[in-house]
N, C-alpha and C. Protein backbone atom coordinates (compact mmCIF):
# COMPACT_ATOMS: atom_id res chain seq x y z
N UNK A 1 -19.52 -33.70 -110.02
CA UNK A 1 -20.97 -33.70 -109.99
C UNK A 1 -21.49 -34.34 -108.70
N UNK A 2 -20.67 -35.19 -108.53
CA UNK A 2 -21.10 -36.17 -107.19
C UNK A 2 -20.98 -34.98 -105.88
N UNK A 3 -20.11 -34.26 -106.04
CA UNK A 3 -19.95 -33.35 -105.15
C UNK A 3 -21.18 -32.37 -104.76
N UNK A 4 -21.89 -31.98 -105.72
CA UNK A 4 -23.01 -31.10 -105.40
C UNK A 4 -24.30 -32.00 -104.99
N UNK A 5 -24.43 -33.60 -105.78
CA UNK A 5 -25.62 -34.08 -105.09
C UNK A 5 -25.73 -34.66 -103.63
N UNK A 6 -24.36 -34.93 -103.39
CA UNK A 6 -23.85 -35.49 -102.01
C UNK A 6 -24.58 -34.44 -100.54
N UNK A 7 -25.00 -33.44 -100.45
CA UNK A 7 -25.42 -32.71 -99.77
C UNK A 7 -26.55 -32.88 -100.00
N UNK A 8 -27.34 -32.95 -101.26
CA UNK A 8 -28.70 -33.05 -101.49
C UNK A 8 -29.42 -34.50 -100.64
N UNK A 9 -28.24 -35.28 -100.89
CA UNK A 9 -28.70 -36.93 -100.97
C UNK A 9 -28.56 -36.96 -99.00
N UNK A 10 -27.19 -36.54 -98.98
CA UNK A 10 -26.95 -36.98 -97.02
C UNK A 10 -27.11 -35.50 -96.36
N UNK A 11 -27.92 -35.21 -95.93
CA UNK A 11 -28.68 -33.68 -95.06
C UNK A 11 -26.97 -34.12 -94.06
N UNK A 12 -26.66 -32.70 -93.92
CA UNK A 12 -26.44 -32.42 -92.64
C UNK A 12 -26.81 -32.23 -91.51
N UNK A 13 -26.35 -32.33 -90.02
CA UNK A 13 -27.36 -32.00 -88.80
C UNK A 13 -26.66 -30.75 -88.53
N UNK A 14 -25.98 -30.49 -89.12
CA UNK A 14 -24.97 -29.51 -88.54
C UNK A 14 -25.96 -28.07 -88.80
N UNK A 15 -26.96 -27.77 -88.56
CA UNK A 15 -27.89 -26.97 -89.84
C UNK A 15 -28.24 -25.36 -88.31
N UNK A 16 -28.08 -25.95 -87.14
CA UNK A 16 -27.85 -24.37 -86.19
C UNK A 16 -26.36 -24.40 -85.52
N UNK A 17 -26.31 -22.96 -86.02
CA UNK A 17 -25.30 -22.45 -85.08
C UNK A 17 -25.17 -22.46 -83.87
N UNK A 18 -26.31 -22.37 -83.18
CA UNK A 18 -26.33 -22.13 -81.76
C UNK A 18 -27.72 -23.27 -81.30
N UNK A 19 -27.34 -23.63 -80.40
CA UNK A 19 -28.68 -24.16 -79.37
C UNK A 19 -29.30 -23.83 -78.44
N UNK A 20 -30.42 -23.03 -78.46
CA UNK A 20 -30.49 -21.93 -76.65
C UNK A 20 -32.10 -21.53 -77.19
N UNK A 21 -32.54 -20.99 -76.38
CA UNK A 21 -33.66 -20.14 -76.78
C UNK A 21 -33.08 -18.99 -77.87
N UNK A 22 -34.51 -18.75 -78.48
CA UNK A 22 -34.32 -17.65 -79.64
C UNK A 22 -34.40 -16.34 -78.71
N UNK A 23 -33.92 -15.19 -79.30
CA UNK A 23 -33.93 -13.88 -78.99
C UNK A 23 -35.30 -13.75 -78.59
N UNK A 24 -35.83 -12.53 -78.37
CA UNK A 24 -37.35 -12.01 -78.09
C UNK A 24 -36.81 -10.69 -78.91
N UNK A 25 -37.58 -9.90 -79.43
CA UNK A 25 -37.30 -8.56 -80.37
C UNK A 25 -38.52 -7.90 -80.10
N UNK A 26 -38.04 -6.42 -79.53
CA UNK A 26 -39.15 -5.61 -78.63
C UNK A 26 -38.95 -4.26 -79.14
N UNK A 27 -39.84 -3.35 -79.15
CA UNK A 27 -39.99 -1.89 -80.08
C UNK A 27 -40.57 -1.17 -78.70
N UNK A 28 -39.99 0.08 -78.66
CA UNK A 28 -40.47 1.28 -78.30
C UNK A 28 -40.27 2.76 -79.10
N UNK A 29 -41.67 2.88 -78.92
CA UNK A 29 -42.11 3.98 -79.63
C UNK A 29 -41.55 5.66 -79.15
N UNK A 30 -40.97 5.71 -78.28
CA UNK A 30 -40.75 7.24 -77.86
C UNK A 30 -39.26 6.96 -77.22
N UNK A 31 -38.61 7.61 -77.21
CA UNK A 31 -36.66 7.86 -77.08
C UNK A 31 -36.31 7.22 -75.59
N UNK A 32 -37.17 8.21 -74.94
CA UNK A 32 -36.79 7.57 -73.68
C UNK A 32 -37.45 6.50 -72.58
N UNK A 33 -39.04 6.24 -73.88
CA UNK A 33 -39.80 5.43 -72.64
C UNK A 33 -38.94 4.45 -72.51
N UNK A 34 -39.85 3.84 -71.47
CA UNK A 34 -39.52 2.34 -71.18
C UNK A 34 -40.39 1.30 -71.48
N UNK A 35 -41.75 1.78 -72.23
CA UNK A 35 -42.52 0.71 -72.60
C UNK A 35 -41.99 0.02 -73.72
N UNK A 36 -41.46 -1.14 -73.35
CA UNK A 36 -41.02 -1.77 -74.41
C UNK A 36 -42.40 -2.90 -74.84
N UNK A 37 -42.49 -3.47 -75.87
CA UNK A 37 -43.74 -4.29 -76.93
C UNK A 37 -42.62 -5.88 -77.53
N UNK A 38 -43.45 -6.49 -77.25
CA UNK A 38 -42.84 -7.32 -78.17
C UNK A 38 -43.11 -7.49 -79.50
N UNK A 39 -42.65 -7.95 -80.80
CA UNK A 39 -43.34 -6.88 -82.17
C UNK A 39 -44.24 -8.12 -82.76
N UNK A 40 -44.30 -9.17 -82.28
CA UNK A 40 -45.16 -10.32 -82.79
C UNK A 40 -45.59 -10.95 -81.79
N UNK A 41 -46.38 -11.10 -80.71
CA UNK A 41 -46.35 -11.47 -79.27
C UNK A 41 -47.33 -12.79 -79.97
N UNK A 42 -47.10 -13.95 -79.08
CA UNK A 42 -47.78 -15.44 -79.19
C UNK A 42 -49.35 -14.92 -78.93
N UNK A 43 -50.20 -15.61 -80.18
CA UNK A 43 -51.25 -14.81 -79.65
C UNK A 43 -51.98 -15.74 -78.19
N UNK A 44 -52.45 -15.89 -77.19
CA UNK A 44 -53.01 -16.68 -76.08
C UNK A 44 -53.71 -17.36 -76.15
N UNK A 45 -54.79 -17.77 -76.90
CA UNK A 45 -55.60 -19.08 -77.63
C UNK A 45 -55.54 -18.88 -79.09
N UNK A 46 -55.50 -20.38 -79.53
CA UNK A 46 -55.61 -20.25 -80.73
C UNK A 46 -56.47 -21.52 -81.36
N UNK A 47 -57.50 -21.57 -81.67
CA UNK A 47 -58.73 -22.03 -82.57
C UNK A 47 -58.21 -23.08 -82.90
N UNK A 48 -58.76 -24.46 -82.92
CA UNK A 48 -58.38 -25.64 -83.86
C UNK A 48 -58.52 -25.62 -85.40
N UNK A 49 -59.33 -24.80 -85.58
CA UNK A 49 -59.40 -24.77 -87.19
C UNK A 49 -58.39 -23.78 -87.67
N UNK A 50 -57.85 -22.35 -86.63
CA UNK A 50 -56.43 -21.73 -87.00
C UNK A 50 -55.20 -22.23 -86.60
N UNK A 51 -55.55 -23.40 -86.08
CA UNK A 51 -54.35 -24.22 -86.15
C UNK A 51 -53.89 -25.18 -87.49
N UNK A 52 -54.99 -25.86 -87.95
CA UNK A 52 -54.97 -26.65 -88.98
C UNK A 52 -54.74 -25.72 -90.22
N UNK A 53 -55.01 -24.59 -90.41
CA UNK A 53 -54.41 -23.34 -91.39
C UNK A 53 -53.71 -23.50 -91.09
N UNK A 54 -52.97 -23.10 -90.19
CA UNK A 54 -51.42 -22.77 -89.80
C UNK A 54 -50.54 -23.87 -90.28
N UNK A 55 -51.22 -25.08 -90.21
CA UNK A 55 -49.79 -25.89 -90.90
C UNK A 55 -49.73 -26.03 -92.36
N UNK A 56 -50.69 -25.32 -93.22
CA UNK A 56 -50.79 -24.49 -95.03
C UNK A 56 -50.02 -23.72 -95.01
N UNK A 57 -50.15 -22.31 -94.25
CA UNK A 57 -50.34 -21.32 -94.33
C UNK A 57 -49.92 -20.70 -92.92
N UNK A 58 -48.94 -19.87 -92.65
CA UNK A 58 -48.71 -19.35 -91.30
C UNK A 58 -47.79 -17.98 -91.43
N UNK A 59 -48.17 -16.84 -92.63
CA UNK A 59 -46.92 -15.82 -92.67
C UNK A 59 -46.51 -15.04 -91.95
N UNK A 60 -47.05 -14.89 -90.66
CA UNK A 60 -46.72 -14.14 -89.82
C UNK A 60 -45.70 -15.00 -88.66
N UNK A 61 -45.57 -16.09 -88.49
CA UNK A 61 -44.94 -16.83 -88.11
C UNK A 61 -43.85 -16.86 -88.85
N UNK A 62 -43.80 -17.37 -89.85
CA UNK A 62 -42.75 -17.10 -90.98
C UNK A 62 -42.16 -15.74 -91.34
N UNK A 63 -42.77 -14.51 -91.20
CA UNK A 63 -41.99 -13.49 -90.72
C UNK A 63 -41.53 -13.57 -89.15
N UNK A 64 -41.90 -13.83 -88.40
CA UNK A 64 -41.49 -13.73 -86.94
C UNK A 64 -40.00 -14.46 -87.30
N UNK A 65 -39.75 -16.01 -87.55
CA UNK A 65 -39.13 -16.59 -87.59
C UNK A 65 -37.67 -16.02 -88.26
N UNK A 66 -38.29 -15.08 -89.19
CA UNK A 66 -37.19 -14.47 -90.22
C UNK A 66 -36.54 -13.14 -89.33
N UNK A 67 -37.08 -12.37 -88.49
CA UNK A 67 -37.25 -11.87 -87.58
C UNK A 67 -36.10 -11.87 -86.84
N UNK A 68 -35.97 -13.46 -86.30
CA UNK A 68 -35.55 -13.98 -85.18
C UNK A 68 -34.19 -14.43 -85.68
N UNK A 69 -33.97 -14.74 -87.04
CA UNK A 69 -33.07 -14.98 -87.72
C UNK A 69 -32.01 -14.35 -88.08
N UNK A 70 -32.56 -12.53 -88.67
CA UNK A 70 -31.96 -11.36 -88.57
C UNK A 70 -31.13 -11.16 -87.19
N UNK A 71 -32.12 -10.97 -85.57
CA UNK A 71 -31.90 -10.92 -84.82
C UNK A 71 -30.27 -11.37 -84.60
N UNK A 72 -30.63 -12.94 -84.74
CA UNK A 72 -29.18 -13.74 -84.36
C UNK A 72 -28.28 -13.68 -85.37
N UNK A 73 -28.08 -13.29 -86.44
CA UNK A 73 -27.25 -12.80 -87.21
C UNK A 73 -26.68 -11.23 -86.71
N UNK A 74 -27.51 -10.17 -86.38
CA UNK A 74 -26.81 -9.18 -85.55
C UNK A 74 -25.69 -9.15 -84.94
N UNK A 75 -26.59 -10.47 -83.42
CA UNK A 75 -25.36 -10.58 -82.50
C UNK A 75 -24.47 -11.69 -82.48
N UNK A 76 -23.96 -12.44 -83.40
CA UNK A 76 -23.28 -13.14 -84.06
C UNK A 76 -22.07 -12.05 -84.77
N UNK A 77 -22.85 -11.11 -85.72
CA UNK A 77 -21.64 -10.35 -86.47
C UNK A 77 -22.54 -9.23 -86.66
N UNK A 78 -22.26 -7.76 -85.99
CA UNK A 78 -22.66 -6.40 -86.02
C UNK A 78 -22.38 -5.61 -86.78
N UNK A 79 -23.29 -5.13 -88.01
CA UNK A 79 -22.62 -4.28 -88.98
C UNK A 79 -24.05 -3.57 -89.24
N UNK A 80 -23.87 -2.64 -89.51
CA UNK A 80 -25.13 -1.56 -89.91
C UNK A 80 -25.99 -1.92 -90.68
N UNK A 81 -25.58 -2.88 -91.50
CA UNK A 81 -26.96 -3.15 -92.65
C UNK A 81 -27.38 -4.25 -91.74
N UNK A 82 -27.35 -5.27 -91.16
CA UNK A 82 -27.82 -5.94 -90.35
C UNK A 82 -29.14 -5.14 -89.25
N UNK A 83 -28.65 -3.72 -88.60
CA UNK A 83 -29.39 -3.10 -87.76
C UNK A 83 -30.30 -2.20 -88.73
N UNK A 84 -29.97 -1.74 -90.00
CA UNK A 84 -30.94 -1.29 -90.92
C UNK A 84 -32.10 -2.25 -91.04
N UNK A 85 -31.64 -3.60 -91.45
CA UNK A 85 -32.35 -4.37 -92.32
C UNK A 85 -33.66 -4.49 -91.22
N UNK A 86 -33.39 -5.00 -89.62
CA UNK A 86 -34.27 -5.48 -88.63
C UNK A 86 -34.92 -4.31 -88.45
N UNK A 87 -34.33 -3.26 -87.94
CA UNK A 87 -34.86 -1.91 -87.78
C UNK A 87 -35.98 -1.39 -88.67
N UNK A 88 -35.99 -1.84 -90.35
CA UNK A 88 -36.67 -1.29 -90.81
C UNK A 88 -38.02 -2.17 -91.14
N UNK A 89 -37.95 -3.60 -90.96
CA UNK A 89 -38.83 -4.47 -90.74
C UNK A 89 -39.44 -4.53 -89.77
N UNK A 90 -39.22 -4.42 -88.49
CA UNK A 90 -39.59 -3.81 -87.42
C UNK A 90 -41.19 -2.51 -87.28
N UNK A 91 -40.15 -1.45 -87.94
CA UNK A 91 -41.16 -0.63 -88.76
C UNK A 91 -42.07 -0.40 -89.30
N UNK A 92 -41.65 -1.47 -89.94
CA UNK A 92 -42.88 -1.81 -91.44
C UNK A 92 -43.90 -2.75 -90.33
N UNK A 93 -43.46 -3.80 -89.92
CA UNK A 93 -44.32 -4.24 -89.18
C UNK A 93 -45.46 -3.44 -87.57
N UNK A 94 -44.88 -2.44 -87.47
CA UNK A 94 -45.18 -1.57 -86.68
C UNK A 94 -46.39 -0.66 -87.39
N UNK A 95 -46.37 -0.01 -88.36
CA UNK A 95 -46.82 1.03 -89.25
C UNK A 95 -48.06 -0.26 -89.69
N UNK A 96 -47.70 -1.30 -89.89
CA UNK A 96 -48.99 -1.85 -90.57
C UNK A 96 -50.22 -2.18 -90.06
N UNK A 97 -49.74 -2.68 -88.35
CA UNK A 97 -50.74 -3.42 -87.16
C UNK A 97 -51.16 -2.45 -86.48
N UNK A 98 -50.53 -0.71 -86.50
CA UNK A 98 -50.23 -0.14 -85.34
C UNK A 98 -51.18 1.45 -86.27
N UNK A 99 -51.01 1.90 -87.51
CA UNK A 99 -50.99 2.50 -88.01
C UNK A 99 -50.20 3.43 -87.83
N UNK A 100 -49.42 4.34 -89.00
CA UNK A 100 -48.69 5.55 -88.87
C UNK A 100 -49.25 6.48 -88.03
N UNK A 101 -48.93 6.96 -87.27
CA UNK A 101 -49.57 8.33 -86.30
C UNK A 101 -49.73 9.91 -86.92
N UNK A 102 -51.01 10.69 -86.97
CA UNK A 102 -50.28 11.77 -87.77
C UNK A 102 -49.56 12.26 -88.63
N UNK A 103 -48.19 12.51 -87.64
CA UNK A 103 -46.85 12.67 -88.26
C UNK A 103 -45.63 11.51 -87.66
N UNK A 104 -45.72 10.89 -89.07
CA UNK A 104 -44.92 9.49 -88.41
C UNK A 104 -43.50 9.92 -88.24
N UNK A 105 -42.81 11.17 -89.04
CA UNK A 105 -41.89 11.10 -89.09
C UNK A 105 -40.95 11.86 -88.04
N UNK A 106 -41.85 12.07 -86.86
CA UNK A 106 -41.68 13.15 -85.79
C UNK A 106 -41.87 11.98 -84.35
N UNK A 107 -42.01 10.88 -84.63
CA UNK A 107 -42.22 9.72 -83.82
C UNK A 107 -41.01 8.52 -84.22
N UNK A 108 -40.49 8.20 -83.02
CA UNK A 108 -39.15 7.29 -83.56
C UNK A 108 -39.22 6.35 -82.70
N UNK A 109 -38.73 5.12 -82.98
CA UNK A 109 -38.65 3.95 -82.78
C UNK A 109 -37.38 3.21 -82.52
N UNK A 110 -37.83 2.53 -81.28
CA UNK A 110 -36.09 1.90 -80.98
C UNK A 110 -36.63 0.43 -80.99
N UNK A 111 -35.49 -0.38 -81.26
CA UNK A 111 -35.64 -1.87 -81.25
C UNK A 111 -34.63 -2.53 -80.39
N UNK A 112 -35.03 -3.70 -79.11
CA UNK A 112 -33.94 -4.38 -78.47
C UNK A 112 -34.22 -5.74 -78.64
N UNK A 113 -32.93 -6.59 -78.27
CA UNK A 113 -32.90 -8.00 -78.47
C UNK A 113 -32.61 -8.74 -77.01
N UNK A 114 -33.33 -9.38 -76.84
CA UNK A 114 -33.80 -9.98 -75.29
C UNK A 114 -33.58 -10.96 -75.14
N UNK A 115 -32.13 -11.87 -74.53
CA UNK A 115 -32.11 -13.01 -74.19
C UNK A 115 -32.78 -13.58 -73.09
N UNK A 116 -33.62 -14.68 -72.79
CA UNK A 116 -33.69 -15.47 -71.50
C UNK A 116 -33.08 -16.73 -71.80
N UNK A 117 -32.44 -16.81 -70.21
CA UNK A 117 -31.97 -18.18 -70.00
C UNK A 117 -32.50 -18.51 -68.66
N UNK A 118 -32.01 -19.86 -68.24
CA UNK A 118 -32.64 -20.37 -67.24
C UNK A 118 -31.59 -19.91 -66.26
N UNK A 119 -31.40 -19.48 -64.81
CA UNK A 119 -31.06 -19.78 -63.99
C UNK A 119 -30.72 -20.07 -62.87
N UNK A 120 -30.51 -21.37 -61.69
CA UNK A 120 -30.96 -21.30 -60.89
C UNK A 120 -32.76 -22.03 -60.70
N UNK A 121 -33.25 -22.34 -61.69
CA UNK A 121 -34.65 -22.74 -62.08
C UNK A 121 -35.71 -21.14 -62.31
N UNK A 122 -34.82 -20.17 -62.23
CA UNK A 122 -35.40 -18.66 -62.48
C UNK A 122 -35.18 -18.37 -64.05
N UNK A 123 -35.96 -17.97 -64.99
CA UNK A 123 -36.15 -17.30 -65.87
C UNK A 123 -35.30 -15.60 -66.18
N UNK A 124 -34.27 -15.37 -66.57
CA UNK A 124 -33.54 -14.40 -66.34
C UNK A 124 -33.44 -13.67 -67.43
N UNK A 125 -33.85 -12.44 -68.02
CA UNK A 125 -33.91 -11.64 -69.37
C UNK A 125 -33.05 -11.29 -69.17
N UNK A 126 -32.21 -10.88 -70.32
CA UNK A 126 -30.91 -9.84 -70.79
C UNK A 126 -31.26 -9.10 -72.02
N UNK A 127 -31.05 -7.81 -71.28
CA UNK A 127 -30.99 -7.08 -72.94
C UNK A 127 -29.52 -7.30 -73.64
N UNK A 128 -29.24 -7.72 -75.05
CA UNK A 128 -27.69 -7.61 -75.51
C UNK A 128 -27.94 -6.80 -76.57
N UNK A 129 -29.14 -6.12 -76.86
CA UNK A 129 -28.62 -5.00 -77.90
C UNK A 129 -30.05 -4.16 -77.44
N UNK A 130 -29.38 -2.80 -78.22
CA UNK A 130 -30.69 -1.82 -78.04
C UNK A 130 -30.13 -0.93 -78.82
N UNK A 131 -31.07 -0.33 -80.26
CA UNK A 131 -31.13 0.14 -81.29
C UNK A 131 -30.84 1.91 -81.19
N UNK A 132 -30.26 2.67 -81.48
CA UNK A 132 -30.57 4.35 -81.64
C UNK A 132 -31.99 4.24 -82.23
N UNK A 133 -32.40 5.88 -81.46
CA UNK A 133 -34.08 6.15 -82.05
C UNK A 133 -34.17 6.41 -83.82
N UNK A 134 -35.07 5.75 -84.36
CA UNK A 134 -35.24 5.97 -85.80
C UNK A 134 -36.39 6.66 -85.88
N UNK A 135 -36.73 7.50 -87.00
CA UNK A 135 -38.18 7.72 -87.58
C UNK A 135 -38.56 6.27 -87.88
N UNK A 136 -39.66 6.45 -87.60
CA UNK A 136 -40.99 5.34 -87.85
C UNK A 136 -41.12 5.29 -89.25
N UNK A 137 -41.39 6.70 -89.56
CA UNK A 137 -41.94 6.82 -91.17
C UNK A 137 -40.48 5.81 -92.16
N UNK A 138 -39.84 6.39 -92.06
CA UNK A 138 -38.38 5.34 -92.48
C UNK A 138 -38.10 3.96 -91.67
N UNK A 139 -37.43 4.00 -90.78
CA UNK A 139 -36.92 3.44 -89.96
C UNK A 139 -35.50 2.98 -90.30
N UNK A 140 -35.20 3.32 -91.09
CA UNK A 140 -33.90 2.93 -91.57
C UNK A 140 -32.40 3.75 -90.96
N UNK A 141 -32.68 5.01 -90.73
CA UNK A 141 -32.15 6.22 -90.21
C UNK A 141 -31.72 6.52 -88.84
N UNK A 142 -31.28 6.46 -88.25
CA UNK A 142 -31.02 7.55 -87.13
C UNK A 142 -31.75 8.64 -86.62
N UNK A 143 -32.47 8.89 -85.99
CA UNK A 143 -33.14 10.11 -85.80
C UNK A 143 -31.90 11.29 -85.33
N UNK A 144 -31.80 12.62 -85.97
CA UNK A 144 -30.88 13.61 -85.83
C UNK A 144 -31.26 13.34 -83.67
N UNK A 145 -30.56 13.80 -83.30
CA UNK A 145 -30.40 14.26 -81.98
C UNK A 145 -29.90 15.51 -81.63
């Protein structure tokens, strides 16, 4: 018994895997553009009174975060339901802010994962993943090619 409260009682620090900046997670809407989006971008001011919400209440943060979580689980360990799961949240988050187009299912969506690190005192992006095109309307799928 002592065994299960012993974790409750003494926290571990051991609680990230990694220490670095988080991923960035970016959507483009058409196969071959290059406009890539970031899918939750920081909004540029933010209100003292939507700040003081924010420490109640913040779900879009709390999806971002979950987001970012998926992300580093990807490139940690790569398996298809991992690129389903982001891919289709992605989506969903896309379709909701963005609205479905027309015909959503004739419009496909790619998702990449964007490291920066510092170096040199320069700011340096890396792409380490980039998604096959999905339907929007799904996103779960592959778009046939």
């Amino acid at each position: 018994m002592l065994t299960l409260w012993l974790p409750a009682l003494i926290p571990s620090w051991r609680f990230f895997d990694r220490i670095g900046p988080a991923p960035s997670i970016e959507y483009s809407l058409a196969a071959g553009d290059d406009d890539w989006r970031d899918v939750r971008p920081r909004p540029a001011r933010v209100s003292q009174v939507a700040m003081v919400g924010r420490l109640l209440w913040n779900r879009r943060w709390n999806e971002r975060l979950y987001l970012i979580s998926c992300a580093e689980r990807l490139l940690d360990d790569p398996t298809i339901e991992r690129v389903d799961e982001l891919c289709s949240r992605v989506a969903e988050i896309v379709r909701a802010e963005h609205g479905a187009p027309g015909d959503a299912a004739a419009v496909s969506i790619r998702i990449r994962i964007v490291e920066a690190t510092r170096q040199d005192g320069r700011i340096v992006r890396r792409v380490v993943f980039v998604s096959d095109a999905r339907p929007l309307a799904g996103g779960s799928r592959p778009a046939a090619r």
